[in-house]
C-alpha atoms as a PDB file:
ATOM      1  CA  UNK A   1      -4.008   3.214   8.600  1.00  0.00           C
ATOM      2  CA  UNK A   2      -1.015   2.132  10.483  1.00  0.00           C
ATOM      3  CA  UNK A   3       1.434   3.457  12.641  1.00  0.00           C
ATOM      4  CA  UNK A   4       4.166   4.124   9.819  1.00  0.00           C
ATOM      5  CA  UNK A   5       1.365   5.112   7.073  1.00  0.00           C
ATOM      6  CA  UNK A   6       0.208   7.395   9.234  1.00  0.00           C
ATOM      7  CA  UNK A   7       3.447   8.963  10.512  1.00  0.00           C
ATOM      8  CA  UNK A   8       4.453   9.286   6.408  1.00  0.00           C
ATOM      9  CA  UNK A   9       0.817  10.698   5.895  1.00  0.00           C
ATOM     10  CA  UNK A  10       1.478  13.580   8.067  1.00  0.00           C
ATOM     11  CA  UNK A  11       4.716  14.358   6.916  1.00  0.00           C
ATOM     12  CA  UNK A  12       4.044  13.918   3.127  1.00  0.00           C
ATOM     13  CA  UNK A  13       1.218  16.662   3.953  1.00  0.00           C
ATOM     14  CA  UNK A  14       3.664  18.988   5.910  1.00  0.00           C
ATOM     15  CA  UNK A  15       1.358  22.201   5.653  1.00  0.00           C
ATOM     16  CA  UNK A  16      -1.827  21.255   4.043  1.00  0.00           C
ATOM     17  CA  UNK A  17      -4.373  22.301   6.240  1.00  0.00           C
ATOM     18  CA  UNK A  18      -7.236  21.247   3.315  1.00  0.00           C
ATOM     19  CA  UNK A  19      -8.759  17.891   3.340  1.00  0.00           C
ATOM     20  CA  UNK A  20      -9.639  15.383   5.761  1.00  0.00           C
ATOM     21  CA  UNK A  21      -7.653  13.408   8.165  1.00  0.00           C
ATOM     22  CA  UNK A  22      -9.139   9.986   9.802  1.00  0.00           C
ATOM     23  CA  UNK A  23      -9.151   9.325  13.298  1.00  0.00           C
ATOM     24  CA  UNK A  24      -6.046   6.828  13.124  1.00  0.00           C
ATOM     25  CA  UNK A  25      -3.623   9.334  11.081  1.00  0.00           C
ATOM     26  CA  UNK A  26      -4.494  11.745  14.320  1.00  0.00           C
ATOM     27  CA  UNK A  27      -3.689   9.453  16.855  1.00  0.00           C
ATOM     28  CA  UNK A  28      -0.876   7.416  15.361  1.00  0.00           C
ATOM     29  CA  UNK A  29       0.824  10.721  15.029  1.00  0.00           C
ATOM     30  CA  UNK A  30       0.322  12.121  18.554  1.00  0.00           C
ATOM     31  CA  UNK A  31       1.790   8.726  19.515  1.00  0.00           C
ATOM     32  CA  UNK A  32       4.983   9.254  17.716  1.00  0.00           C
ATOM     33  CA  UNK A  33       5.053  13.019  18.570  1.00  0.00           C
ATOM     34  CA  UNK A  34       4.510  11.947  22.354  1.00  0.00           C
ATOM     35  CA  UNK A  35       7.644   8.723  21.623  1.00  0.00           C
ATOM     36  CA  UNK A  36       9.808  11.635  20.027  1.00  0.00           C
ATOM     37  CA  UNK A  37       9.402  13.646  22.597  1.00  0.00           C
ATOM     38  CA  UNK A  38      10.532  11.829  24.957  1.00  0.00           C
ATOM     39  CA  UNK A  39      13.650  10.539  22.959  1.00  0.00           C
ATOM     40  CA  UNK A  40      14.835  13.602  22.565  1.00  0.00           C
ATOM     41  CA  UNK A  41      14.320  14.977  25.982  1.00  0.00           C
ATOM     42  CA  UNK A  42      16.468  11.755  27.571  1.00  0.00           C
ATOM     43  CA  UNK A  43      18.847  12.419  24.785  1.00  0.00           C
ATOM     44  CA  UNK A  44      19.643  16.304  25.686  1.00  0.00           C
ATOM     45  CA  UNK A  45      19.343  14.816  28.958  1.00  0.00           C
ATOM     46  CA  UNK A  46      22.360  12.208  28.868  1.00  0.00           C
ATOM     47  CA  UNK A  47      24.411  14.877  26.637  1.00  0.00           C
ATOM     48  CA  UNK A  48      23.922  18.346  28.903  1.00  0.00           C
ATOM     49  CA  UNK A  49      22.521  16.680  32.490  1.00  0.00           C
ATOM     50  CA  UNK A  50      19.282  16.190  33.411  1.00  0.00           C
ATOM     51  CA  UNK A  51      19.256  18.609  35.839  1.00  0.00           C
ATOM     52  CA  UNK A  52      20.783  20.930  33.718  1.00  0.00           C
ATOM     53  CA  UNK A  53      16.818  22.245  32.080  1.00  0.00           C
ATOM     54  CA  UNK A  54      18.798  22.644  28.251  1.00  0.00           C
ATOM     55  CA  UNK A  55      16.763  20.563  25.658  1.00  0.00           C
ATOM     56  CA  UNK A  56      18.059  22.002  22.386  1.00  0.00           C
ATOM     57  CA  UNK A  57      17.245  18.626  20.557  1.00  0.00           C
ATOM     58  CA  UNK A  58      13.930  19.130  22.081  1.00  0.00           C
ATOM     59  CA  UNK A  59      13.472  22.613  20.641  1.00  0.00           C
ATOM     60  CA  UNK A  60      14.580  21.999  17.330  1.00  0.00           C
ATOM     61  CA  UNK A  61      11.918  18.944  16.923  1.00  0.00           C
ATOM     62  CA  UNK A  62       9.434  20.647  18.220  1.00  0.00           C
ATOM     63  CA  UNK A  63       9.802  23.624  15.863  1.00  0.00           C
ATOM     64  CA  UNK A  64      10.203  21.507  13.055  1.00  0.00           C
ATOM     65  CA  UNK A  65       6.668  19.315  13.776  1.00  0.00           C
ATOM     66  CA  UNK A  66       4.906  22.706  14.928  1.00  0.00           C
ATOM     67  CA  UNK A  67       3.314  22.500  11.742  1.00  0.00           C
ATOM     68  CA  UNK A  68       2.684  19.509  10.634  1.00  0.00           C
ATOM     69  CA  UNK A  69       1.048  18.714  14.091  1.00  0.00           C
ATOM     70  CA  UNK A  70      -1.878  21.954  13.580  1.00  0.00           C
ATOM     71  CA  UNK A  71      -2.314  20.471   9.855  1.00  0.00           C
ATOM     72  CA  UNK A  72      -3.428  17.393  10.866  1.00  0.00           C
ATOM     73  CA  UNK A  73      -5.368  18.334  13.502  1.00  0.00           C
ATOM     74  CA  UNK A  74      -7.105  20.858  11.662  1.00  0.00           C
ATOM     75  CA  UNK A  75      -7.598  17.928   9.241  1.00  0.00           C
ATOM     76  CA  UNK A  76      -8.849  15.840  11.679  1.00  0.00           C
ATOM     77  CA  UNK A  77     -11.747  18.567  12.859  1.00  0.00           C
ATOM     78  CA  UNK A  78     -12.448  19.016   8.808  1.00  0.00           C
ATOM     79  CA  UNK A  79     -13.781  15.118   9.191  1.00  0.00           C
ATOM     80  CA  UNK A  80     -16.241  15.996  11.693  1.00  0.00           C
ATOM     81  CA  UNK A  81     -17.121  19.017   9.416  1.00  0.00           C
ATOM     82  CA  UNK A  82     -15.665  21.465  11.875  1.00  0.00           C
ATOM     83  CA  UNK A  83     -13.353  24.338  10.637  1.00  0.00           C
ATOM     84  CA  UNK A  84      -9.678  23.938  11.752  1.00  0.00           C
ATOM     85  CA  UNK A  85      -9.978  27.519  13.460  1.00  0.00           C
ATOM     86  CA  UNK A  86     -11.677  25.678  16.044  1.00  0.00           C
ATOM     87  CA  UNK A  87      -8.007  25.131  16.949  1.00  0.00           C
ATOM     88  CA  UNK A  88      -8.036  28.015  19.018  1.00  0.00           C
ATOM     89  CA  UNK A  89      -9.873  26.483  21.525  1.00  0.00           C
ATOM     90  CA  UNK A  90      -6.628  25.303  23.312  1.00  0.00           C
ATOM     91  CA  UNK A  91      -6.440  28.602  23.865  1.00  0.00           C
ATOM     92  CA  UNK A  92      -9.107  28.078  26.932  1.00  0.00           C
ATOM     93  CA  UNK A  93      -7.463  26.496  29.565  1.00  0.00           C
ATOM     94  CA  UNK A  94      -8.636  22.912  30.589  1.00  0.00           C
ATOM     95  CA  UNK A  95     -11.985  23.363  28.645  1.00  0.00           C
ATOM     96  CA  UNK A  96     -10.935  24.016  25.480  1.00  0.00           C
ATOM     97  CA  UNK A  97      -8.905  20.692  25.365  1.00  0.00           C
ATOM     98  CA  UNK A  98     -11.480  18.401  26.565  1.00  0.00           C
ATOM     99  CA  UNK A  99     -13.663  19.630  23.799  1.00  0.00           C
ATOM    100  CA  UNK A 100     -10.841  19.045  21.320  1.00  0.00           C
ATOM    101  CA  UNK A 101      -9.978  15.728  22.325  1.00  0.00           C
ATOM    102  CA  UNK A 102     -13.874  14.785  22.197  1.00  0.00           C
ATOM    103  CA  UNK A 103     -14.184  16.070  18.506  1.00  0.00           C
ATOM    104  CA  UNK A 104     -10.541  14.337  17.954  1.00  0.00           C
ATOM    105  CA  UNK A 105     -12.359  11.196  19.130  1.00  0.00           C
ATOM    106  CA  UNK A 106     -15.722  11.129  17.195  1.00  0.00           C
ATOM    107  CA  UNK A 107     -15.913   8.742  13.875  1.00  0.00           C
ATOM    108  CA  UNK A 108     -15.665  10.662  10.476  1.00  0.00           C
ATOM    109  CA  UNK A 109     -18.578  12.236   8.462  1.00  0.00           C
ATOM    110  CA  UNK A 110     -19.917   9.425   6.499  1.00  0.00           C
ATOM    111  CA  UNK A 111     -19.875  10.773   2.592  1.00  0.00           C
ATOM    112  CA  UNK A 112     -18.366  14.055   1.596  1.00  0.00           C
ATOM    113  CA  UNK A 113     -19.095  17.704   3.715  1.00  0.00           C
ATOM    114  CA  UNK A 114     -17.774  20.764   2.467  1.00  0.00           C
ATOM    115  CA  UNK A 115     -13.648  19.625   3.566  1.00  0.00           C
ATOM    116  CA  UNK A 116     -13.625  16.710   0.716  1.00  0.00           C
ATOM    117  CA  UNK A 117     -14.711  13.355   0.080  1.00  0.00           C
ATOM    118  CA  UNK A 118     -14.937  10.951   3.413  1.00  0.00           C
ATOM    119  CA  UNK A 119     -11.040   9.612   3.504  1.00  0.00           C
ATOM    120  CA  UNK A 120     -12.907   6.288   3.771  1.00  0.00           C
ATOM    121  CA  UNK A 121     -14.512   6.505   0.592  1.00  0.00           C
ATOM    122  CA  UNK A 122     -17.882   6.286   1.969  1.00  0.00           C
END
């Protein structure tokens, strides 16, 4: 899946935490979350100051891909059979990220698990 599939994946499935996401709809989107990001930050930037701290533009993507951002990520945990409420484990500080991103990064379940069928078709 490319960059562009991926991005209209994730959209297309704005709140559907069911299924199974592969690796490169995950990663491809945290890519253009991180690129937004930063677009909109230098743009509040070069309209209220950089100094200045206000990032409305900022605030109103970020609310809008709140979302679609947990779905896929819950998605992406449902490939490793692992139940998106394992989430929550951001909640730890430091820890609870590195074990995320390690899950994030494992292959998907060959054949189907309790989420769906493989998104592979294997």
């Amino acid at each position: 899946m490319g960059f562009a599939d991926a991005v209209k994946s994730v959209l297309s499935n704005y709140v559907k935490f069911s299924g199974r996401s592969v690796r490169s709809e995950f990663w491809w989107w945290q890519l253009f979350n991180l690129c937004a990001g930063v677009l909109t930050i230098v743009i509040d930037g070069a309209v209220f100051g950089f100094s200045s701290g206000y990032t409305p533009l900022n605030w109103l993507y970020s609310i809008a891909v709140i979302l679609p951002s947990l779905a896929v990520a819950a998605r992406r945990l449902h490939d490793i059979d692992r139940s998106g409420w394992w989430i929550l484990l951001v909640l730890i500080p430091l820890v609870g990220i590195i074990i995320l991103i390690i899950w994030w990064c494992k292959p998907s379940q060959p054949g189907a698990n309790r989420f769906g069928p493989n998104p592979y078709g294997q």
